[in-house]
Protein backbone atom coordinates (compact mmCIF):
# COMPACT_ATOMS: atom_id res chain seq x y z
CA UNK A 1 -78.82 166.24 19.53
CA UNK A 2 -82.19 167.41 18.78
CA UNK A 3 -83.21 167.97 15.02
CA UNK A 4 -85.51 170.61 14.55
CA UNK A 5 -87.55 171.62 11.15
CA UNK A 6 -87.56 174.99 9.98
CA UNK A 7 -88.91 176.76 6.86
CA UNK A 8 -85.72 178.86 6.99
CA UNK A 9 -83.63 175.72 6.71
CA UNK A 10 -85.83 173.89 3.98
CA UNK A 11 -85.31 177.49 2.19
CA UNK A 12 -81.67 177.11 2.72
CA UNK A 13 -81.57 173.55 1.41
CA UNK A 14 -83.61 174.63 -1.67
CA UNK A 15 -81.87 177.39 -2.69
CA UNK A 16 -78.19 175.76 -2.12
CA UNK A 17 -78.96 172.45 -4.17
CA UNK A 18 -81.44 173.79 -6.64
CA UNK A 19 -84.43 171.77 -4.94
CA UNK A 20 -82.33 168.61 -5.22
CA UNK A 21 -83.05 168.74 -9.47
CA UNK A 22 -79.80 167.92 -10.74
CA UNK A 23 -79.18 164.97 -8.10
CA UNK A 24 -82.55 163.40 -9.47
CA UNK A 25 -80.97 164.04 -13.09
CA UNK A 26 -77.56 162.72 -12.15
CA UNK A 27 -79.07 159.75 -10.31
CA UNK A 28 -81.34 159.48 -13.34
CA UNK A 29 -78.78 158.98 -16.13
CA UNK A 30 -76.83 156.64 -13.59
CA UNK A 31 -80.05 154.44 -13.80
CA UNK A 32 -79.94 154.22 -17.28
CA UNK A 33 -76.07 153.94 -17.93
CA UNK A 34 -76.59 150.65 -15.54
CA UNK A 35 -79.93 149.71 -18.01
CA UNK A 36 -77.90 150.29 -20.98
CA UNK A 37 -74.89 148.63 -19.48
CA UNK A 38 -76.90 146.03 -18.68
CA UNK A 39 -78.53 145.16 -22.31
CA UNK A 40 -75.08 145.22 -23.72
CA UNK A 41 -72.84 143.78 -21.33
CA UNK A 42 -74.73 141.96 -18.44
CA UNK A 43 -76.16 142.14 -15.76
CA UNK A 44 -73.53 142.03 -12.73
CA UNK A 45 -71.35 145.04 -14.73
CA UNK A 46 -74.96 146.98 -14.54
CA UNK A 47 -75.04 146.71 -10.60
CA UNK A 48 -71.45 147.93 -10.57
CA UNK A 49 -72.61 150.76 -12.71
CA UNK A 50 -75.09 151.40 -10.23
CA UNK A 51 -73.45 150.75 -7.31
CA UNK A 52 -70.28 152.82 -8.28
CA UNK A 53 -72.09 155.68 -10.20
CA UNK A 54 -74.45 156.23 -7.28
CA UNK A 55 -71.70 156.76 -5.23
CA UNK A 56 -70.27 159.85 -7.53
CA UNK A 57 -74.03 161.38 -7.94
CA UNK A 58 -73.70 163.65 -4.85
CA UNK A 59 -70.26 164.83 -6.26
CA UNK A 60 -71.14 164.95 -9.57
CA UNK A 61 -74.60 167.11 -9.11
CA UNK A 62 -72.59 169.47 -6.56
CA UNK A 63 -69.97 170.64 -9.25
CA UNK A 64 -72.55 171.37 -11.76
CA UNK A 65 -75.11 173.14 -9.03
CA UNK A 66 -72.00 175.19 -8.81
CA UNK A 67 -71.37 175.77 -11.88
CA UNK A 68 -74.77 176.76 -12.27
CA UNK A 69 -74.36 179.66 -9.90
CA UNK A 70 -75.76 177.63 -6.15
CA UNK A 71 -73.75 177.18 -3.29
CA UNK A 72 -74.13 173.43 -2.89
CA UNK A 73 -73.50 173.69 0.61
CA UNK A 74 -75.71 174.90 3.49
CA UNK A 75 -74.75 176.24 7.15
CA UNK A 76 -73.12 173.91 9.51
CA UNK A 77 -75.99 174.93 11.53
CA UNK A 78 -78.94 173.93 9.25
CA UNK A 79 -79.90 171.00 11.36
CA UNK A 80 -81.07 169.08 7.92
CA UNK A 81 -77.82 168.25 7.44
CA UNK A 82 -78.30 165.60 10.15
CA UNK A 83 -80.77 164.35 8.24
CA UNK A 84 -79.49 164.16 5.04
CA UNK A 85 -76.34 161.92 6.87
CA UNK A 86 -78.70 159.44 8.49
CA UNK A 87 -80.57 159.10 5.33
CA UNK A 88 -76.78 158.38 3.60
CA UNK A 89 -76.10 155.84 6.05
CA UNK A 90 -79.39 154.10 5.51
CA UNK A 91 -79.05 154.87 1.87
CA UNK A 92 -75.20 152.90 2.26
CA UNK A 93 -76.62 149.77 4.45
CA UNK A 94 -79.79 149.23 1.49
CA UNK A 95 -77.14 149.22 -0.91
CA UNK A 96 -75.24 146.66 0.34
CA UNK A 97 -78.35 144.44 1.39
CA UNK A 98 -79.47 144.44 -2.30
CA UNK A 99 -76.12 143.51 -3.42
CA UNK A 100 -76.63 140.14 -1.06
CA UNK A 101 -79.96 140.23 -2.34
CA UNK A 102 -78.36 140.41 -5.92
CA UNK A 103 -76.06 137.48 -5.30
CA UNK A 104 -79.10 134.90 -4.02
CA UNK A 105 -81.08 136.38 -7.12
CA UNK A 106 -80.39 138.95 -9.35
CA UNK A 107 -83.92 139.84 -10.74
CA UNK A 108 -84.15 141.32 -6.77
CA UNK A 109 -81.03 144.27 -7.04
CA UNK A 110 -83.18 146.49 -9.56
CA UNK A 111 -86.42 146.83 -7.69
CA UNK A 112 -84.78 146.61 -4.15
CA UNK A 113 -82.43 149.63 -5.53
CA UNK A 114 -85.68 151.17 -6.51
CA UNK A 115 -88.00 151.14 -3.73
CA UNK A 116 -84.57 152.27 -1.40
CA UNK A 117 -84.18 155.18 -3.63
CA UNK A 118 -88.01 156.34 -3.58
CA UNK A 119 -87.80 155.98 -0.03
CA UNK A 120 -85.13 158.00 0.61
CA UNK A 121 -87.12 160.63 -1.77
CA UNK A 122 -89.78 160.29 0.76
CA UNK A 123 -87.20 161.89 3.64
CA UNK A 124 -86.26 164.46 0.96
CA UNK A 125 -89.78 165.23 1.24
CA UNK A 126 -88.85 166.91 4.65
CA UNK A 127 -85.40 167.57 3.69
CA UNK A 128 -86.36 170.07 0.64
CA UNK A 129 -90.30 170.88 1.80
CA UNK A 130 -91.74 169.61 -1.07
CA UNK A 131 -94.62 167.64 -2.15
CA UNK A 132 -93.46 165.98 -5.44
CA UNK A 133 -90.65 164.26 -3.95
CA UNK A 134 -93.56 162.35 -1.89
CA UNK A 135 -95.47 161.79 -5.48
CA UNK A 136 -91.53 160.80 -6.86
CA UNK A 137 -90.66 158.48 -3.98
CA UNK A 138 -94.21 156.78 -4.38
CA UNK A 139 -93.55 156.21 -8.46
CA UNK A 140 -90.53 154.37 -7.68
CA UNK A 141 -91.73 152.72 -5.22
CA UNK A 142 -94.98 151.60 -7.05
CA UNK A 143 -92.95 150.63 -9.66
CA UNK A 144 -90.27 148.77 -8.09
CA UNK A 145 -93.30 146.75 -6.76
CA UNK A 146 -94.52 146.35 -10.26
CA UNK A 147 -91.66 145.04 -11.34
CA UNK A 148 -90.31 142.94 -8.52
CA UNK A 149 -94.19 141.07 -8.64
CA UNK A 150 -94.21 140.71 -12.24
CA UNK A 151 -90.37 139.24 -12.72
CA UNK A 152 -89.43 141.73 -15.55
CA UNK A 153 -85.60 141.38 -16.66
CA UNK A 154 -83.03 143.59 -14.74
CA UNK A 155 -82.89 145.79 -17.25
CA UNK A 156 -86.24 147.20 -17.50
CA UNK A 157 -86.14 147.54 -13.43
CA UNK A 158 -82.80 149.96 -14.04
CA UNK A 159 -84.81 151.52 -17.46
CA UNK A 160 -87.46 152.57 -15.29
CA UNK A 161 -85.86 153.91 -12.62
CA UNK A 162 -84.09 156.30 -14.79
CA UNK A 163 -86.65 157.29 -16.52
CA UNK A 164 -88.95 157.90 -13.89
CA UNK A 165 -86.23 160.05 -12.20
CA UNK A 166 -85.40 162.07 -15.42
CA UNK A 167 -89.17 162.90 -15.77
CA UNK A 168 -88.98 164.48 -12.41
CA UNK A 169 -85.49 166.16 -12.70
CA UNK A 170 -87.19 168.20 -15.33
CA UNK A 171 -89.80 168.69 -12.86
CA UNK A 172 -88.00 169.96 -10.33
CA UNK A 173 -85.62 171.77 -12.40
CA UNK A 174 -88.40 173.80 -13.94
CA UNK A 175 -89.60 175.12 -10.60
CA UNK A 176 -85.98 175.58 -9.05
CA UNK A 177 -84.72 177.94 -12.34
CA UNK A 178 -87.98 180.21 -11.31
């Protein structure tokens, strides 16, 4: 199956998930649920907070896109939509290599979760049409490097990644309401 690019479908993608703001805020506020889980419980109920809550973002930001009016769904046809599956699957396999990564050394999940995430912002990049999610993708990855090279505790690698996604959700959101 060949997957072809099209302003039409970008467009389509756009206008159906509200330029992918309120997944970056859902998957934002996951982030720091798992930070805040993390300085008050521990650290192995934060990756379950991430693991599980990242697994309810897509469902989570599609009721209130609808709510908000959007569609949350494009055409069967919008070839995207292969896209957006591979990039799940990937998304899926990273997951569960930074849990092993998590039991060998748990410093590792946070970061790893990180740079996976601004990575798959990079493919959103082609997915949406937009520039910032290269300049979003690049943050968290940046970061995750920062973080993973300097040894910082768990928490401040899930603190970061939420808050660098919240900055952008707003971001995002204020172009997509326009």
């Amino acid at each position: 199956m060949e997957l072809s690019l099209s302003q039409e479908q970008q467009n389509e993608m756009r206008h159906a998930h509200y330029e992918g703001a309120l997944g970056i805020l859902v998957s934002g506020l996951v982030w720091i649920s798992a930070a805040l889980v993390c300085f008050f419980i521990g650290v192995h109920e934060a990756v379950w907070t991430l693991l599980i809550g990242g697994g309810l973002i897509h469902p989570i930001s599609m009721v209130v896109t609808k709510m908000l009016g959007r569609s949350a769904k494009t055409s069967k046809a919008n070839s995207l939509n292969q896209l957006v599956m591979a990039s799940t699957i990937w998304l899926i396999l990273c997951c569960a290599m930074a849990y092993g990564l998590f039991v060998l050394k748990q410093e590792l999940f946070f970061p790893v979760m990180m740079a996976t995430i601004g990575s798959r912002y990079l493919i959103f990049a082609s997915i949406f049409g937009r520039q910032i999610f290269w300049i979003m993708g690049a943050s968290l990855i940046v970061a995750a490097n920062l973080i993973f090279f300097s040894g910082a505790a768990p928490v401040v690698g899930a603190a970061v990644g939420g808050l660098i996604e919240i900055f952008f959700a707003f971001f995002v959101f204020s172009k997509a309401s326009k």
